[in-house]
C-alpha atoms as a PDB file:
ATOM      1  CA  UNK A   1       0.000   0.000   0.000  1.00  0.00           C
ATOM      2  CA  UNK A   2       2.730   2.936   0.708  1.00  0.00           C
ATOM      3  CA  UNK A   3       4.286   1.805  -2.584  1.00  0.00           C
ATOM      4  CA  UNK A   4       1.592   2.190  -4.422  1.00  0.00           C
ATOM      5  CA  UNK A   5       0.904   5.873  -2.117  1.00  0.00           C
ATOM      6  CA  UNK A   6       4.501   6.603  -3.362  1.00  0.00           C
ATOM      7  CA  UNK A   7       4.080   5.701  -7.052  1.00  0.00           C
ATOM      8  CA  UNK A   8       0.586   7.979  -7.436  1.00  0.00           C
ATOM      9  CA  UNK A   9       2.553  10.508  -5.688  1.00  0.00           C
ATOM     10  CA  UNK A  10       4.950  10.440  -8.009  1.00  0.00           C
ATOM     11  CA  UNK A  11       3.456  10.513 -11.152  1.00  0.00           C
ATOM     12  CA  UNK A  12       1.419  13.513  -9.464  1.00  0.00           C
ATOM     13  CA  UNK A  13       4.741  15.752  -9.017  1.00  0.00           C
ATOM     14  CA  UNK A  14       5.385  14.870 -12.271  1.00  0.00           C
ATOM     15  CA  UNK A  15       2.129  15.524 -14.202  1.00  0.00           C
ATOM     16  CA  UNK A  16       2.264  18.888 -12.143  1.00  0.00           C
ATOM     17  CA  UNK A  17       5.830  19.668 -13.137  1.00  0.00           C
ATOM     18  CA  UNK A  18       4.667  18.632 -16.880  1.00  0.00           C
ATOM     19  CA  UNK A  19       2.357  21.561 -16.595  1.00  0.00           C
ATOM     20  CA  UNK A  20       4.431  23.935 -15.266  1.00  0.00           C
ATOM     21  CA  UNK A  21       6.743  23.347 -17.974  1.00  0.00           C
ATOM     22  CA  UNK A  22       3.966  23.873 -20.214  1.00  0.00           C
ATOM     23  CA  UNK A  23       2.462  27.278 -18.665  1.00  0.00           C
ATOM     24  CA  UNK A  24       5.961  28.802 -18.194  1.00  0.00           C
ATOM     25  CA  UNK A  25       8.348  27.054 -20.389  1.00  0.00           C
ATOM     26  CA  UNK A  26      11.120  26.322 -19.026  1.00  0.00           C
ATOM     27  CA  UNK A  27      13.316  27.851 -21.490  1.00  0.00           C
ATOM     28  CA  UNK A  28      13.222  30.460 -24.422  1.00  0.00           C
ATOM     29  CA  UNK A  29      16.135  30.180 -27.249  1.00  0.00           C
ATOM     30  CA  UNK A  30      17.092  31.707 -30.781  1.00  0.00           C
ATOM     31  CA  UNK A  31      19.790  31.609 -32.825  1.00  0.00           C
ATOM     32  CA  UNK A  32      22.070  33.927 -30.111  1.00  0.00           C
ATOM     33  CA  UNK A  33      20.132  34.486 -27.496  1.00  0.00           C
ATOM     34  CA  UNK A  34      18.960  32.289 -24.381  1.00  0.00           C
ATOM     35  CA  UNK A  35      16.619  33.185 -21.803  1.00  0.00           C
ATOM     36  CA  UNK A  36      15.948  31.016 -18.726  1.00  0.00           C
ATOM     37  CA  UNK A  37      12.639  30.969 -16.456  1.00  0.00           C
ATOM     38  CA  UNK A  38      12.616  29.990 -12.909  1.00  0.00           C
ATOM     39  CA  UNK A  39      10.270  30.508 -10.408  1.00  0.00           C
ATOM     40  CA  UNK A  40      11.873  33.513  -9.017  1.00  0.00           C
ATOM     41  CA  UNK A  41      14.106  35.097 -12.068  1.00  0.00           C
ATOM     42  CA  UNK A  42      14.511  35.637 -15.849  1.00  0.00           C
ATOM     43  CA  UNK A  43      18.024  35.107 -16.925  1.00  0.00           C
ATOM     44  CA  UNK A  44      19.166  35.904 -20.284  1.00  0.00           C
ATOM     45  CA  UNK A  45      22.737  34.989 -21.978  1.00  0.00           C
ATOM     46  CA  UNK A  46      23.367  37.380 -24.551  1.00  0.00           C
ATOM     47  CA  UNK A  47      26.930  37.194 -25.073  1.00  0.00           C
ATOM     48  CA  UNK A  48      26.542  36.054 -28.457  1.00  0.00           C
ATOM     49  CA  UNK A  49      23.978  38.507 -29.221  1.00  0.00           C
ATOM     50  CA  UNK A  50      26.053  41.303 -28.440  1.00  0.00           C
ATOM     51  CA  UNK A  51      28.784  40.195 -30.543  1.00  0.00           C
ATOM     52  CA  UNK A  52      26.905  39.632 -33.468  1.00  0.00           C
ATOM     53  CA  UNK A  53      25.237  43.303 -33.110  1.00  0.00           C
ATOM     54  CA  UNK A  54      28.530  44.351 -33.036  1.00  0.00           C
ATOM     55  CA  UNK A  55      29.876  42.705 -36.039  1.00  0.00           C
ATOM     56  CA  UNK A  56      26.586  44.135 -37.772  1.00  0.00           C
ATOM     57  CA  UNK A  57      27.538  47.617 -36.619  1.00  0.00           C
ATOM     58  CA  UNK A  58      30.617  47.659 -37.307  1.00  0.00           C
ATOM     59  CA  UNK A  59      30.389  45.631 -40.780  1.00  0.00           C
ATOM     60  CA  UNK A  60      27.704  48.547 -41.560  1.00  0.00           C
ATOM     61  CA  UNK A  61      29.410  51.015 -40.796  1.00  0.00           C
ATOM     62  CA  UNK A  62      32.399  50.010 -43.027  1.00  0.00           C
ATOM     63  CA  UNK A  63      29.946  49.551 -46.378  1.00  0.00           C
ATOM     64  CA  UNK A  64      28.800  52.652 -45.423  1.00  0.00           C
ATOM     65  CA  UNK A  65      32.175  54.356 -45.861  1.00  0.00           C
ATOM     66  CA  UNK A  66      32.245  52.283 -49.134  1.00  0.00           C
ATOM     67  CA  UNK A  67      29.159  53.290 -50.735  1.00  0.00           C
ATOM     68  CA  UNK A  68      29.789  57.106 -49.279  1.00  0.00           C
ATOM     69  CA  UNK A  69      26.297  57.854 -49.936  1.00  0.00           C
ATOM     70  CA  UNK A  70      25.190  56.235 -53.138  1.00  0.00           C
ATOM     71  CA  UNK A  71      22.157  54.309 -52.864  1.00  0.00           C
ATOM     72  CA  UNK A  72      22.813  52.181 -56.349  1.00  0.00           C
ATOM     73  CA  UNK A  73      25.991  51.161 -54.657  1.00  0.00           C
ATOM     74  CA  UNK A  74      24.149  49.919 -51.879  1.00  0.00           C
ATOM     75  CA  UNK A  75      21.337  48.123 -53.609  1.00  0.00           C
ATOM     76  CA  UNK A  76      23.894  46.785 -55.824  1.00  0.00           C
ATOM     77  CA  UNK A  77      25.492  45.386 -52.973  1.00  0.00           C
ATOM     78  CA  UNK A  78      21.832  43.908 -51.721  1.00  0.00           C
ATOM     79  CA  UNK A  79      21.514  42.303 -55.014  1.00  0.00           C
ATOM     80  CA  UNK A  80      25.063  41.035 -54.932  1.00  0.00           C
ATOM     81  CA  UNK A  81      24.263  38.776 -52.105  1.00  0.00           C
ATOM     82  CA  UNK A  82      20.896  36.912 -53.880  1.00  0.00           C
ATOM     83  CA  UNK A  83      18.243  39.435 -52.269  1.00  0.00           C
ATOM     84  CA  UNK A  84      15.801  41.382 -54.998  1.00  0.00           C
ATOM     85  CA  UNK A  85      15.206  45.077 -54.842  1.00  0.00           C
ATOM     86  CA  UNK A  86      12.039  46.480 -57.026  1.00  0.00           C
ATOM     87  CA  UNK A  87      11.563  49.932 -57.318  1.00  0.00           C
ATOM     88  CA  UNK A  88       7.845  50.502 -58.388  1.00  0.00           C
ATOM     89  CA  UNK A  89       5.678  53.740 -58.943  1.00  0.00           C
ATOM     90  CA  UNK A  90       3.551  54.958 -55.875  1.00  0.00           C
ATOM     91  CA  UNK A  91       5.213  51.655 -54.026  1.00  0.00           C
ATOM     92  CA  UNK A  92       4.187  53.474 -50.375  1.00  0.00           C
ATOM     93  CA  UNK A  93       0.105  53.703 -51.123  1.00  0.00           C
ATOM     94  CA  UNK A  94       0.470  50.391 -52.730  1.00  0.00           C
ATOM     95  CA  UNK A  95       2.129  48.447 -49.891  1.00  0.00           C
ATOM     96  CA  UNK A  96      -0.036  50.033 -47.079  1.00  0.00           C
ATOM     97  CA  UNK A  97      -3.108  48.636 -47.945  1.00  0.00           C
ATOM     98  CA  UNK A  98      -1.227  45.694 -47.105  1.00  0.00           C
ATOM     99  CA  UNK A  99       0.257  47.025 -43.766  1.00  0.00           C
ATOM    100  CA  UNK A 100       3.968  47.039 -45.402  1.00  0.00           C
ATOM    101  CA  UNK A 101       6.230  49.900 -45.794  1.00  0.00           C
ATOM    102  CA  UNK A 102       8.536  50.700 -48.158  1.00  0.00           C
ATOM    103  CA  UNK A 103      12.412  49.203 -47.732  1.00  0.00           C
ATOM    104  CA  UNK A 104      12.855  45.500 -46.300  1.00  0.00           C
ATOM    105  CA  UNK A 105       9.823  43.410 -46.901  1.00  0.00           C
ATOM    106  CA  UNK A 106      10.548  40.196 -44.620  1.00  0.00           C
ATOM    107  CA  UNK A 107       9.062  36.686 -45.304  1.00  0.00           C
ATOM    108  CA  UNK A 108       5.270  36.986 -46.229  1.00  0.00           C
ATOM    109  CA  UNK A 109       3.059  34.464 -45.819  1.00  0.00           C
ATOM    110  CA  UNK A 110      -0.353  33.822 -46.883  1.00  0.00           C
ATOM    111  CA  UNK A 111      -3.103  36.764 -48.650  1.00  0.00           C
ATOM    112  CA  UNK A 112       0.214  39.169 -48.005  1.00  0.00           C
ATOM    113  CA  UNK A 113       2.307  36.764 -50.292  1.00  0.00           C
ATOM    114  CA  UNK A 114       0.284  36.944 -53.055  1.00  0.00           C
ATOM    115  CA  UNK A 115      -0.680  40.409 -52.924  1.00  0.00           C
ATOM    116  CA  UNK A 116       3.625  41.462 -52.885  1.00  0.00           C
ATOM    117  CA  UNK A 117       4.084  38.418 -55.699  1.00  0.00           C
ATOM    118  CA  UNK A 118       1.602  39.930 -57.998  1.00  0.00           C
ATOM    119  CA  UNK A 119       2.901  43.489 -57.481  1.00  0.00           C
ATOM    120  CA  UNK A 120       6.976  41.900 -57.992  1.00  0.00           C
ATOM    121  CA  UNK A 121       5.461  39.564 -61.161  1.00  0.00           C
ATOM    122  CA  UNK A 122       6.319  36.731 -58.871  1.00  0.00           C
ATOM    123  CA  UNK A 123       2.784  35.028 -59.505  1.00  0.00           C
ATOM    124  CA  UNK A 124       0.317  33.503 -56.992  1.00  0.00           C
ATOM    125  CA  UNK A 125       2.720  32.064 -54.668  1.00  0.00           C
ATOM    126  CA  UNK A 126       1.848  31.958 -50.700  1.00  0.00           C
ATOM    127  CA  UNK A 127       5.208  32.883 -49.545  1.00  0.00           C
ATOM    128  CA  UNK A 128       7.565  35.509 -50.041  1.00  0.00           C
ATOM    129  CA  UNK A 129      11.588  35.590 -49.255  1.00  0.00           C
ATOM    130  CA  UNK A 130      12.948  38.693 -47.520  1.00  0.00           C
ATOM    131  CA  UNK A 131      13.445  41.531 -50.444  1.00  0.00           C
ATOM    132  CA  UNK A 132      13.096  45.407 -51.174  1.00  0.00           C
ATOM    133  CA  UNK A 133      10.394  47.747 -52.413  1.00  0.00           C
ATOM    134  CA  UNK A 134      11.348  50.834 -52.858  1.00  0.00           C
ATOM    135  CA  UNK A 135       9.664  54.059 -54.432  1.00  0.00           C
ATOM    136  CA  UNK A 136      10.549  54.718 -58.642  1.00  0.00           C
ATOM    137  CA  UNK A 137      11.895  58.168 -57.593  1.00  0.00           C
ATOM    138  CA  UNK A 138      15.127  59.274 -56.276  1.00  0.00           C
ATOM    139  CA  UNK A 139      15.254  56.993 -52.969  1.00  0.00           C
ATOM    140  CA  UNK A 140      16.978  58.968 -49.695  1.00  0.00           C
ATOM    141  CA  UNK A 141      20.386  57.129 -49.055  1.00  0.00           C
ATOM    142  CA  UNK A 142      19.804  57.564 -45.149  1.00  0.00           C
ATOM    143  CA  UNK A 143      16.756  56.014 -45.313  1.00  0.00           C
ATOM    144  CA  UNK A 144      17.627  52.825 -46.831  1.00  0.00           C
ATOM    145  CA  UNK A 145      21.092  52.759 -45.208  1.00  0.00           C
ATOM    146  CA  UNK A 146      18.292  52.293 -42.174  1.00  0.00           C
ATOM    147  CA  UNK A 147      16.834  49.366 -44.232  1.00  0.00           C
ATOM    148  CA  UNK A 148      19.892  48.138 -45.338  1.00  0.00           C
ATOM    149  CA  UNK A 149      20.964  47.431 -41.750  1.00  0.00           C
ATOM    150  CA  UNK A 150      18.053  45.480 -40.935  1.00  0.00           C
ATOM    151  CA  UNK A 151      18.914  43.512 -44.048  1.00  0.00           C
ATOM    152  CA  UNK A 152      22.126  42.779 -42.739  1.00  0.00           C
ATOM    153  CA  UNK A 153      20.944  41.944 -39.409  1.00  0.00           C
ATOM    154  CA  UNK A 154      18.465  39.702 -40.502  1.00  0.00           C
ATOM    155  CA  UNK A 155      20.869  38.062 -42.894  1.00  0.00           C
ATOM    156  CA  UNK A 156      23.752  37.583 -39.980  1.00  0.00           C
ATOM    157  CA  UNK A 157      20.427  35.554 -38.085  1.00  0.00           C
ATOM    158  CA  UNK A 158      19.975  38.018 -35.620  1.00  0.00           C
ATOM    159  CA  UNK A 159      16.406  37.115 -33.710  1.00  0.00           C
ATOM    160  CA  UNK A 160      13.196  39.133 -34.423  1.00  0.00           C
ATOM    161  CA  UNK A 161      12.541  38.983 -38.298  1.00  0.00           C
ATOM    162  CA  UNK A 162      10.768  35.522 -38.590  1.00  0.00           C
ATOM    163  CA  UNK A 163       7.046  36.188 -39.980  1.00  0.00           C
ATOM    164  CA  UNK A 164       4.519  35.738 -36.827  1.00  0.00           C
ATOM    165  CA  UNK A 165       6.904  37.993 -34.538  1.00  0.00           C
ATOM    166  CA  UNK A 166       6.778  40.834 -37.814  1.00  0.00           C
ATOM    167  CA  UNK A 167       3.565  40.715 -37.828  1.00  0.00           C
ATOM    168  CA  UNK A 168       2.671  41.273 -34.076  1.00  0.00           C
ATOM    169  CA  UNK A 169       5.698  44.106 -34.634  1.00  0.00           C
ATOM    170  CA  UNK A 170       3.776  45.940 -37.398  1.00  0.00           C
ATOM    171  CA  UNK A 171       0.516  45.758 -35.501  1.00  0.00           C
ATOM    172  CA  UNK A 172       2.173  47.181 -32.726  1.00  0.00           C
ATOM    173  CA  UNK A 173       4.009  50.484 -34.598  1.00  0.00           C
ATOM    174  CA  UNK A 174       0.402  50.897 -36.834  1.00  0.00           C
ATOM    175  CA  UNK A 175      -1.572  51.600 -33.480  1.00  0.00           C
ATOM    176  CA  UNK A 176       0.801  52.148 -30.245  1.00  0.00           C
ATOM    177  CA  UNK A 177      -1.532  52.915 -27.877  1.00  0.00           C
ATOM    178  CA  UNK A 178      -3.992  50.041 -28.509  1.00  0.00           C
ATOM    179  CA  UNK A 179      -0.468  47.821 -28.822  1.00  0.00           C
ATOM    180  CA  UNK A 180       1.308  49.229 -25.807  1.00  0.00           C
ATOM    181  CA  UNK A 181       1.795  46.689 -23.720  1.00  0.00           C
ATOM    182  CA  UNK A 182       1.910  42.666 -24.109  1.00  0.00           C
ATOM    183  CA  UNK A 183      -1.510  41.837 -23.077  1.00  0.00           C
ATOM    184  CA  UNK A 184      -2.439  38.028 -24.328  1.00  0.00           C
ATOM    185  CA  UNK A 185       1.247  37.224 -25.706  1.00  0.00           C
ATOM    186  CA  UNK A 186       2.815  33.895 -24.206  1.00  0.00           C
ATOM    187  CA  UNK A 187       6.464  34.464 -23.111  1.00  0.00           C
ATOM    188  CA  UNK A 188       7.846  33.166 -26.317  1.00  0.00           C
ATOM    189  CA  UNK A 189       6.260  36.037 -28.399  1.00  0.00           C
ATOM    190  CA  UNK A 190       6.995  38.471 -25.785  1.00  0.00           C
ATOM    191  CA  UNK A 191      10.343  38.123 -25.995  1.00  0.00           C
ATOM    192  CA  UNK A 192      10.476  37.738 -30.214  1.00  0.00           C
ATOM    193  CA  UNK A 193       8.348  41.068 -30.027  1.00  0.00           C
ATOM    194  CA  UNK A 194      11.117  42.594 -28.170  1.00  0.00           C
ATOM    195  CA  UNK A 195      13.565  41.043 -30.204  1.00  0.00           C
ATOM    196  CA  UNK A 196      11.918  42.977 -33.018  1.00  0.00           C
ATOM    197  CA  UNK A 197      12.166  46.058 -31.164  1.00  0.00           C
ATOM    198  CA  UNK A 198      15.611  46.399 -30.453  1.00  0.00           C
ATOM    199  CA  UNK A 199      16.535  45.362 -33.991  1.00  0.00           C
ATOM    200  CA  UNK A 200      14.161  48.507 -34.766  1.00  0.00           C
ATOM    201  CA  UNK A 201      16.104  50.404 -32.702  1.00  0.00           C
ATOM    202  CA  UNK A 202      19.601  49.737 -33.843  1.00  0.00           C
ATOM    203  CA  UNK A 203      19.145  50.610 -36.948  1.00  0.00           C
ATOM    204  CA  UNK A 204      17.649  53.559 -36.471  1.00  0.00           C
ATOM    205  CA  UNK A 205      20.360  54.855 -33.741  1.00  0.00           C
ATOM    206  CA  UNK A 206      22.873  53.560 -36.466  1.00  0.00           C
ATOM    207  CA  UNK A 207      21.710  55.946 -38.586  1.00  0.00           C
ATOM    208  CA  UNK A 208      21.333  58.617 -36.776  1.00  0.00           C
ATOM    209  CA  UNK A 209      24.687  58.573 -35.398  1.00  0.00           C
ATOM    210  CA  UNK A 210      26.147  58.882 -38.795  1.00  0.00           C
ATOM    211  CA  UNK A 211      23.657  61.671 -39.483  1.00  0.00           C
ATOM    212  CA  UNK A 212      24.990  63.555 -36.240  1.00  0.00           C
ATOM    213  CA  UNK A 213      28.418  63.192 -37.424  1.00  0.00           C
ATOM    214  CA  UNK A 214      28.019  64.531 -40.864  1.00  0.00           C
ATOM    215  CA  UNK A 215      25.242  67.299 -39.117  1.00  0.00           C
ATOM    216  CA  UNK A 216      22.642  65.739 -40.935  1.00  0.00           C
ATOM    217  CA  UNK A 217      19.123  66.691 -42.280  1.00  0.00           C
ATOM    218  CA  UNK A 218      16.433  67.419 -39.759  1.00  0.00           C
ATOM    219  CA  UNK A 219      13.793  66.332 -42.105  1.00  0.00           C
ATOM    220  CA  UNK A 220      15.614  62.675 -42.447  1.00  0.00           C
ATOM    221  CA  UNK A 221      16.150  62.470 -39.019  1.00  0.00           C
ATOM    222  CA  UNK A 222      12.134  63.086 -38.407  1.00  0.00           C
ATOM    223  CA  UNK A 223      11.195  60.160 -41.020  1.00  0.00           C
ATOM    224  CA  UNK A 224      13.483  58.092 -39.470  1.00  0.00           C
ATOM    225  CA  UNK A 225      11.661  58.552 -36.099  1.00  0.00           C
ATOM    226  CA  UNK A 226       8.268  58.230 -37.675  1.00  0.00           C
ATOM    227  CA  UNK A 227       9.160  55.211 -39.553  1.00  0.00           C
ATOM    228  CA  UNK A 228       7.267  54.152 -42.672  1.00  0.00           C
ATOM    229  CA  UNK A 229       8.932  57.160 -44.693  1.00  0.00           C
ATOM    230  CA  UNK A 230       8.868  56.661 -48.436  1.00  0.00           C
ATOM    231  CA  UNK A 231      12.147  55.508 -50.247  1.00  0.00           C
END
């Protein structure tokens, strides 16, 4: 009788740790970052993250000095490495009814797919791969040097570009206030959404450091804080 006491009790603590596991999850991990969850603390090994932001920074910032300021140079350089650039008429009315902006266009899935395939004359297809769509007219240099960086970032596997975290992300910068906080997001999209963020932010403080040095344009620096600025 107390073995059988000490079996049920058993498999109890471990059906209850089972759904623990499955409430909390235990763990959280990407391609360079790792976050552990116990029942008292959140700690997150970024070590690798950092360096890779780094690298991206600093491999940036070096094309940057290359290109010195020519956008063809720097969508020649996008093309170089396998990723498409279109420019297309009126491309920033065009991709909003979509809830896109002009610059990077990360993996689409789904109605989106076909809607950016049709306007690339890509076809029907229900995915997309990460490219550009930029405006026909003269496209700001600052402005895609912004986009450029998430390009890089994204291509050097940095977390926060996959397609469900992009999505809550554009959701979020379309209506702030109704998206302010992270109100019925598990902790795995929590921290992708934040992921998202701070890849936001990099490139735009990126940017704007290089503007700063050079005493740059007001008027780029205040699309670069709006975000969603035509290029």
């Amino acid at each position: 009788m107390n073995g059988l006491k000490k079996y049920i009790r058993k498999l109890a603590l471990k059906l209850r740790a089972e759904t623990l596991k499955k409430l909390l999850k235990k763990s959280f991990t990407n391609s360079t970052t790792k976050t552990v969850i116990s029942s008292t603390e959140t700690l997150t090994f970024n070590t690798k993250t950092l360096e890779t932001i780094n690298t991206v920074r600093e491999n940036v910032s070096s094309i940057a000095k290359t290109t010195n300021g020519d956008t063809q140079k720097l969508i020649d350089y996008i093309e170089a490495q396998g990723t498409k650039v279109y420019k297309i008429h009126n491309a920033s009315a065009i991709l909003q009814k979509v809830n896109e902006t002009t610059g990077l266009i990360t993996e689409l899935k789904g109605i989106k797919a076909i809607y950016i395939n049709i306007l690339t004359g890509n076809g029907f297809g229900l995915k997309t791969k990460p490219q550009f769509i930029i405006s026909d007219k003269e496209t700001d240099y600052y402005l895609l040097l912004r986009e450029f960086y998430l390009w890089y970032s994204l291509k050097m596997k940095l977390a926060g570009f996959d397609y469900e975290t992009q999505e809550l992300f554009k959701k979020r910068i379309k209506n702030p206030i109704k998206n302010a906080t992270f109100k019925g997001l598990n902790y795995d999209k929590m921290l992708k959404l934040k992921e998202a963020m701070e890849r936001d932010k990099e490139a735009n403080e990126f940017v704007m450091n290089i503007l700063r040095g050079k005493g740059g344009d007001s008027n780029t620096f205040g699309k670069i804080i709006k975000g969603g600025a035509d290029i």
